[in-house]
Protein backbone atom coordinates (compact mmCIF):
# COMPACT_ATOMS: atom_id res chain seq x y z
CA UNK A 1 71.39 74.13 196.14
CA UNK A 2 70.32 74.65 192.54
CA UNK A 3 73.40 75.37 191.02
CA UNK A 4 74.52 72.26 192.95
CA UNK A 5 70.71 70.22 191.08
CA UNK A 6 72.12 72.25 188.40
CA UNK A 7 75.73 70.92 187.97
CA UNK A 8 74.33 66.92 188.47
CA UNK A 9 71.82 67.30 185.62
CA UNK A 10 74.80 68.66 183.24
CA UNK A 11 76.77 65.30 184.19
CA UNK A 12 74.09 63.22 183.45
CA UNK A 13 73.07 64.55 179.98
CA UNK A 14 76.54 65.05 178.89
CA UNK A 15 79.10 62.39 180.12
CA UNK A 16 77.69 59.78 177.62
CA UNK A 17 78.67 62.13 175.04
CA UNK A 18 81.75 62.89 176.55
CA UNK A 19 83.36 59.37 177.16
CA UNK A 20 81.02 57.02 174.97
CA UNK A 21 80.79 59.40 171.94
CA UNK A 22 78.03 57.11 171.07
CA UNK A 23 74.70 59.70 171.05
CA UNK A 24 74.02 61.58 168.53
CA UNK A 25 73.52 65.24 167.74
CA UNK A 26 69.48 65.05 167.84
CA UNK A 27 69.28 63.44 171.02
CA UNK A 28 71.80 65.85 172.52
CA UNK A 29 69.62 68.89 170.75
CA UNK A 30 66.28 67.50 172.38
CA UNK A 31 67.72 67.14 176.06
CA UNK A 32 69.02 70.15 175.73
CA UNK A 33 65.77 72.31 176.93
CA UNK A 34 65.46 70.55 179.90
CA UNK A 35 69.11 70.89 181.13
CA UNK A 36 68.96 74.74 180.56
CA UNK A 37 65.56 74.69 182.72
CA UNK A 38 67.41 73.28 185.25
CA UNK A 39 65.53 71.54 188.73
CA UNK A 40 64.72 74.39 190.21
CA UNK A 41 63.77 77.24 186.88
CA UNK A 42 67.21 78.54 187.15
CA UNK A 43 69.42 79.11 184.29
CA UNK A 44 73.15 77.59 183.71
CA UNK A 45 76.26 79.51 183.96
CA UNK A 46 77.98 81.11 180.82
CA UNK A 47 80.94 78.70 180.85
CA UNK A 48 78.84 75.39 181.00
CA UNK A 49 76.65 76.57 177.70
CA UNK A 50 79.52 77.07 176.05
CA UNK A 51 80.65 73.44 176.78
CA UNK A 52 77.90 72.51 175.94
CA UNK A 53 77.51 74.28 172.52
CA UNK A 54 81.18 72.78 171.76
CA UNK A 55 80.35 69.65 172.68
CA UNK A 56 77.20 69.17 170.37
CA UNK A 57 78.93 70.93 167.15
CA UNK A 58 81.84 68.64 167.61
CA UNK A 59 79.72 66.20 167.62
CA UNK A 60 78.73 67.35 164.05
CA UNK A 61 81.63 68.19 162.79
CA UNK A 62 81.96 64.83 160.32
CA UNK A 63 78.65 65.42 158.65
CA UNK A 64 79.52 69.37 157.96
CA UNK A 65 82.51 68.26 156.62
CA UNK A 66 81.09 65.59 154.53
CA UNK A 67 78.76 68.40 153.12
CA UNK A 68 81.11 70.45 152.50
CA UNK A 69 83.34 68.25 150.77
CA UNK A 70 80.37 67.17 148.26
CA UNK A 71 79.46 71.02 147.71
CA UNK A 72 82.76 71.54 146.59
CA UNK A 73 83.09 68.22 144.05
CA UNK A 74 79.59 69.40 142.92
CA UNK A 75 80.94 73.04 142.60
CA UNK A 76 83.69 71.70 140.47
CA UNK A 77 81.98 69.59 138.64
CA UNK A 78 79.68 72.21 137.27
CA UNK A 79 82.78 74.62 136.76
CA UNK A 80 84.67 71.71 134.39
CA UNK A 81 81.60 71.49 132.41
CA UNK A 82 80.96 75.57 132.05
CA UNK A 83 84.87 75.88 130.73
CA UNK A 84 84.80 72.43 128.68
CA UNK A 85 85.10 74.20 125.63
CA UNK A 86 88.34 76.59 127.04
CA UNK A 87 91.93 76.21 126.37
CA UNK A 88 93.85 74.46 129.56
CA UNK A 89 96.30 76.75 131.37
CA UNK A 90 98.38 76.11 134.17
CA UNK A 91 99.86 78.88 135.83
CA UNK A 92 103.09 78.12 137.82
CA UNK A 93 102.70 79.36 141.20
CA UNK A 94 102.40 83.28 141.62
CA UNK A 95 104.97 83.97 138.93
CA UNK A 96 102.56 83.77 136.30
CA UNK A 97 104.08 81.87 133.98
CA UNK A 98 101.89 80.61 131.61
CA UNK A 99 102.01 77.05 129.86
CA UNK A 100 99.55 75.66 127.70
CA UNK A 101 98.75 72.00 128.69
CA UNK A 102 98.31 71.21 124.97
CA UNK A 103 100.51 71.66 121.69
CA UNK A 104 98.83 70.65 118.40
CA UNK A 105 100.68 69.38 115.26
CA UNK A 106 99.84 70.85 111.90
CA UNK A 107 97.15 68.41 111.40
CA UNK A 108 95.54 68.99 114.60
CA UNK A 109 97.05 65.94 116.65
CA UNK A 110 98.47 66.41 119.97
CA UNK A 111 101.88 67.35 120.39
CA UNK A 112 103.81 64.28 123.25
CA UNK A 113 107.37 66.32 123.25
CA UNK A 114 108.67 68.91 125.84
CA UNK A 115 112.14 68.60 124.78
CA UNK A 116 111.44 70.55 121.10
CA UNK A 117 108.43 71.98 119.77
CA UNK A 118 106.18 71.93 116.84
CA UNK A 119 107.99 75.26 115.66
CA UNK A 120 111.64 74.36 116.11
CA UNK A 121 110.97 71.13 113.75
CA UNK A 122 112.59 71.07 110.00
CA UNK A 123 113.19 69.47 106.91
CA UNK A 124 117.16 68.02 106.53
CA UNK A 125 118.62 69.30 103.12
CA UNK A 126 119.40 65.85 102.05
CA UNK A 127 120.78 67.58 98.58
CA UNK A 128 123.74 68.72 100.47
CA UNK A 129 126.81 67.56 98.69
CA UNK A 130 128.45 65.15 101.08
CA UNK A 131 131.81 64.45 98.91
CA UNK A 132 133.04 68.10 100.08
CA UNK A 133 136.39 67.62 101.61
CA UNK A 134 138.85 70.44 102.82
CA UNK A 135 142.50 69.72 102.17
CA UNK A 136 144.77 70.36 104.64
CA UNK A 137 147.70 73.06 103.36
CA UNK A 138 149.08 74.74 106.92
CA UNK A 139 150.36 72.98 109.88
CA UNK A 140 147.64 73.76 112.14
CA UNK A 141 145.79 71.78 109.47
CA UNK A 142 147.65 68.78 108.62
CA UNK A 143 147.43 68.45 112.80
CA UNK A 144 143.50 69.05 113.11
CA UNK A 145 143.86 66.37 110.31
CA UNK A 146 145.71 63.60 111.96
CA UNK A 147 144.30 64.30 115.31
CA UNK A 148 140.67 63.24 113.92
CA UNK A 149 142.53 60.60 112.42
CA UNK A 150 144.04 58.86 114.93
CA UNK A 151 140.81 59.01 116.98
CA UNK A 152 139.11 56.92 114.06
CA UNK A 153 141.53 53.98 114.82
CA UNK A 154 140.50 53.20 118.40
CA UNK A 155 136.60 53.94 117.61
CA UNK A 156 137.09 51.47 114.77
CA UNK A 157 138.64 48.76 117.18
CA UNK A 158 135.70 49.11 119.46
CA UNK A 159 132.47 49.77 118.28
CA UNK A 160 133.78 47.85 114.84
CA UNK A 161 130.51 47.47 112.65
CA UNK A 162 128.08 48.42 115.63
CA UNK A 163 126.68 51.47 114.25
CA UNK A 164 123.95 51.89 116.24
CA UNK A 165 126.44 52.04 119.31
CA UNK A 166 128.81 53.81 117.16
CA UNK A 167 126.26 56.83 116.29
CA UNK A 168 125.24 56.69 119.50
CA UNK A 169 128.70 57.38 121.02
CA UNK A 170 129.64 59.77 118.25
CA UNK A 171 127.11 62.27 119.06
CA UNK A 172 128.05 62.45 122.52
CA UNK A 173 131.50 63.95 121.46
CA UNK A 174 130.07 65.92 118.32
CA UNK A 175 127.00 67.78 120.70
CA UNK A 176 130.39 69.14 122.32
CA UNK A 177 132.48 72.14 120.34
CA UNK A 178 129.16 73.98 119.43
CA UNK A 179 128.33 74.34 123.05
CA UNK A 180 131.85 75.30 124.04
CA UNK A 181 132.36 77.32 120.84
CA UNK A 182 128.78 78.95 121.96
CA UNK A 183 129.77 79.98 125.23
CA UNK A 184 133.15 81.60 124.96
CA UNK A 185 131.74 83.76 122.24
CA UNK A 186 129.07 84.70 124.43
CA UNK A 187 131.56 85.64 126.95
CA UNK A 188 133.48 87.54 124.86
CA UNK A 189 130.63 89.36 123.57
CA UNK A 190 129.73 90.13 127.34
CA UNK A 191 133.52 91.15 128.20
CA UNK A 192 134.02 93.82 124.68
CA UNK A 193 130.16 95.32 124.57
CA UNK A 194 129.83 94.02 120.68
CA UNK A 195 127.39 91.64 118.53
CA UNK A 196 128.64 88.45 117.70
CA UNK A 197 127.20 88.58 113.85
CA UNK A 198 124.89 85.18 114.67
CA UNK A 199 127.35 82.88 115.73
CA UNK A 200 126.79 81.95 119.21
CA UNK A 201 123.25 81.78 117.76
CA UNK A 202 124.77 79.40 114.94
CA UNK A 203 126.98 77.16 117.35
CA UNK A 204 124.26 76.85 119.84
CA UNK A 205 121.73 75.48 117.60
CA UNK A 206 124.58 72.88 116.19
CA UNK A 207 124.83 72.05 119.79
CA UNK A 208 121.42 71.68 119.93
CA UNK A 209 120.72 69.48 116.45
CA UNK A 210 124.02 67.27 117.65
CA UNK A 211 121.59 66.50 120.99
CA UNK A 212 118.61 65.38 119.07
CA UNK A 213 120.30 63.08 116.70
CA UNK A 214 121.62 61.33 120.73
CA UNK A 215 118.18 61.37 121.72
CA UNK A 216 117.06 59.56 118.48
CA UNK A 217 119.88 56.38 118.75
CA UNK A 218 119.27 56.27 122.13
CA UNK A 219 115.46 54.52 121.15
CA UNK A 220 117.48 52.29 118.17
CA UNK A 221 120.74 51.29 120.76
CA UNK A 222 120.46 50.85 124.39
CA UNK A 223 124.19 51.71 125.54
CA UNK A 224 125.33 48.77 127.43
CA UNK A 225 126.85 50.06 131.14
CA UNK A 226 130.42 50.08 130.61
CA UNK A 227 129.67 52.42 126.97
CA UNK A 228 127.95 54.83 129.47
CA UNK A 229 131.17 54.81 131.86
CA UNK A 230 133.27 55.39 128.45
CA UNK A 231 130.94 58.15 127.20
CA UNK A 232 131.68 60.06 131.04
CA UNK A 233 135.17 59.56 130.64
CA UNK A 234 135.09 60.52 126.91
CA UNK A 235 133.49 63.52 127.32
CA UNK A 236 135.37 64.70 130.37
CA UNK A 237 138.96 64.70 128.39
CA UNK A 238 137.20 65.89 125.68
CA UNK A 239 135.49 69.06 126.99
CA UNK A 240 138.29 70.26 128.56
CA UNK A 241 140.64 69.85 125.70
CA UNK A 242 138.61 71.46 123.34
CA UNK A 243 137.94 74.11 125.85
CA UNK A 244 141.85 74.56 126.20
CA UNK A 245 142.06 74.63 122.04
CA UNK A 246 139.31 77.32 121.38
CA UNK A 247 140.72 79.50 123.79
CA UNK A 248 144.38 78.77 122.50
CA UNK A 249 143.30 78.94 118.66
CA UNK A 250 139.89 79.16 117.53
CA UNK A 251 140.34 78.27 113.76
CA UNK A 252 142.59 75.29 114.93
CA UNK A 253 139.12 74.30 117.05
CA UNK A 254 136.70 74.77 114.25
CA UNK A 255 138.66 73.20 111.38
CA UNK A 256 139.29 70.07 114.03
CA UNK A 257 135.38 70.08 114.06
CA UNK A 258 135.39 70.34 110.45
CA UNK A 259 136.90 67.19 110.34
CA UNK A 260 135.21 65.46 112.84
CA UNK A 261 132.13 66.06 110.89
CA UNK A 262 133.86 64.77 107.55
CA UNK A 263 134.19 61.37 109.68
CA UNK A 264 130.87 61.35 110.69
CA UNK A 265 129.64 61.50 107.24
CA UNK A 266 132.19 58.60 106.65
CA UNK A 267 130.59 56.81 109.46
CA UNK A 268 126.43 57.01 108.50
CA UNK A 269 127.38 56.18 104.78
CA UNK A 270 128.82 53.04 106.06
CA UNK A 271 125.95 52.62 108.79
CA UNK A 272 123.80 53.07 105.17
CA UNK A 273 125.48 50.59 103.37
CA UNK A 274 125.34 47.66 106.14
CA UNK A 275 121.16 48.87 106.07
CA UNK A 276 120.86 48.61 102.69
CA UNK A 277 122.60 45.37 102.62
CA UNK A 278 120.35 44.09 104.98
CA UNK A 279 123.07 43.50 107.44
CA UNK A 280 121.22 46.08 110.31
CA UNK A 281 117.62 45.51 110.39
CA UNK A 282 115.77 48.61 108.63
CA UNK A 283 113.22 48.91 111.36
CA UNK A 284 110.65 51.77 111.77
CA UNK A 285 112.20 55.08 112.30
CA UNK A 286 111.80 56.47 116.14
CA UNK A 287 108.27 58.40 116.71
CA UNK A 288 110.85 61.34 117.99
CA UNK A 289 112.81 61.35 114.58
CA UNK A 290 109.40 61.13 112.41
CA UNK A 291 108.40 64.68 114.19
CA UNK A 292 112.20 66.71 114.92
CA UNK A 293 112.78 65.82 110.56
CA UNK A 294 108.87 66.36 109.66
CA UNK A 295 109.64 62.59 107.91
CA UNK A 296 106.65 60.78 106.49
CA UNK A 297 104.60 58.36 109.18
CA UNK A 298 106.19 55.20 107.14
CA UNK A 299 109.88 56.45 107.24
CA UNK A 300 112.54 53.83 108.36
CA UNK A 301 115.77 53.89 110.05
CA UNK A 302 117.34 54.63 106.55
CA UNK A 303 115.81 57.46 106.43
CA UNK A 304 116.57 58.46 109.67
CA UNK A 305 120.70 57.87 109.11
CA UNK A 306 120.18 59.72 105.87
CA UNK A 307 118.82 63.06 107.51
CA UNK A 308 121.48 62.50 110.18
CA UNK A 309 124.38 62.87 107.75
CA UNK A 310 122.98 65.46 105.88
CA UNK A 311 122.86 67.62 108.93
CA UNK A 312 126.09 66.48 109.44
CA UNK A 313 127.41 67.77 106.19
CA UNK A 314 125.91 71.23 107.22
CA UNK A 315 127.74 71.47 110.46
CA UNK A 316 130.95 70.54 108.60
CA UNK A 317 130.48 73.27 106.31
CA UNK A 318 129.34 75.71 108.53
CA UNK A 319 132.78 74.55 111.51
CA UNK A 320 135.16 74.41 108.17
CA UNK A 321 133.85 78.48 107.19
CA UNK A 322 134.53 79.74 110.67
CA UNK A 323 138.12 78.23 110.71
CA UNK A 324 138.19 80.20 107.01
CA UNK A 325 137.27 83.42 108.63
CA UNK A 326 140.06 83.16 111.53
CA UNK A 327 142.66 82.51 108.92
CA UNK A 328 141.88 85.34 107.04
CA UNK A 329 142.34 87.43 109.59
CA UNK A 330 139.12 88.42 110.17
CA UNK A 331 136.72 87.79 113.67
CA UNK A 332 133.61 85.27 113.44
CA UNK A 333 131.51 88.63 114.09
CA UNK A 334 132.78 90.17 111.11
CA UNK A 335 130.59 87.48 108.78
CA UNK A 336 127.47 87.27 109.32
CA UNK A 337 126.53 83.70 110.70
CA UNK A 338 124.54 80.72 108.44
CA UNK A 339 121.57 81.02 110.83
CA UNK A 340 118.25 79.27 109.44
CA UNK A 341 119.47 75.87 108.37
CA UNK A 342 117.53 74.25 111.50
């Protein structure tokens, strides 16, 4: 008979709770002495305390949480303000790769670029003679010659006096040979066990340089869609064949890119000329281009082309050297490599 009093005075203090949800955890706390008293003095059964503890600390369970949730804004809180004055670090995962969330210019500015970095910046040797031109005596010459040539004509037909577009589309081909030069003497060097005297360092970093001087047009042109489909189709036929050629004859490669470079030069003096003339608007040179050259806050698009074709000029010396070197006889690894001009 009690545990029957017993079992009616557990219904009646907890089904509001149960169904309603609608009392709260102090009234449930202060009926709780007289349900465990019980009608007749006798005490409830394990199993229906337990319910009963579940039920009331469920019943909690949003406050605790909201509690909890403030402790631990307040705990971080007071952690941001201890290590205020501590360099950022973000660790990637468990690998424990370390990146610092900041980079500082010289001057104490923050760095904005993750594609270089304050370190891999430079000054263009603009002193570089740019009237440097190799003749063409052998065969394999005269065709690296006329090859360039005859791409000139359709290039011409296109882009015409665009030179924005024309740059633009220029160093899409021209970021090519280094990388491809790059990698199959890097293969080689796996394949034989030897050094390869700087030069997949050398053709790497032209690779590189020809990249950056894309990613600076690309803020003065905006390539319409069908000059993106050409660049894709460009620079599919134009991997490959180079790839073919620098396996086939390496000096016939690198004096091609010798030449290309000579036409590039060609190309920015022009693109200098239509500037000067006031043809092209001589706006202010691209916040990317003002860091990569180290060229003064103030510096224009002129200045900009005119850093472009000097580094130009340096990869057609360096391209028209390594062809020299294969003609003599003599391996790229057997000369040590111009390494330092970026």
């Amino acid at each position: 008979m009690s545990s029957r009093m017993a079992g009616a005075a557990l219904l009646r203090h907890l089904g509001p709770r149960l169904f309603a949800g609608s009392r709260t955890f102090t009234a449930a706390a202060a009926a709780r002495p007289a349900l465990l008293a019980g009608a007749d003095g006798g005490g409830l059964p394990a199993v229906m305390l337990r319910l009963m503890s579940t039920s009331s600390s469920s019943s909690s369970s949003p406050a605790a949480a909201a509690a909890a949730s403030q402790a631990k804004e307040a705990a971080a809180k007071a952690a941001n303000k201890d290590g205020g004055d501590k360099k950022a670090v973000v660790i990637n995962s468990y690998w424990g790769i370390e990146q610092s969330n900041k980079l500082t210019r010289e001057d104490g500015t923050e760095w904005k670029w993750t594609c270089f970095r304050p370190w891999e910046t430079y000054t263009a040797d603009t002193s570089i003679d740019l009237t440097r031109h190799h003749v063409p005596k052998t065969l394999l010459d005269k065709i690296a010659y006329w090859t360039v040539k005859s791409l000139r004509f359709p290039t011409d037909i296109f882009f015409q006096r665009r030179y924005g577009c024309r740059a633009m589309m220029l160093e899409t081909v021209a970021a090519v040979p280094g990388m491809v030069g790059g990698m199959l003497l890097h293969l080689r060097s796996l394949r034989r066990f030897e050094q390869s005297g700087g030069w997949i360092r050398a053709l790497l970093e032209e690779a590189e340089n020809e990249r950056m001087h894309l990613m600076t047009f690309m803020e003065v042109a905006k390539p319409r869609w069908y000059e993106r489909a050409l660049v894709i189709a460009v620079q599919g036929v134009f991997f490959n064949a180079y790839f073919l050629g620098y396996l086939v004859s390496p000096k016939f490669a690198h004096r091609v890119v010798g030449y290309l470079e000579e036409e590039a030069i060609h190309s920015y003096t022009e693109y200098l000329k239509d500037l000067e003339a006031g043809k092209i608007a001589n706006v202010p040179a691209p916040a990317i281009a003002i860091d990569y050259w180290r060229l003064p806050t103030n510096a224009t698009l002129k200045d900009v082309v005119t850093v472009v074709r000097a580094d130009e000029a340096h990869h057609r010396d360096v391209n028209h050297f390594a062809s020299d070197i294969h003609y003599q006889g003599m391996q790229l690894k057997e000369s040590p490599a111009p390494i330092g001009y970026h």
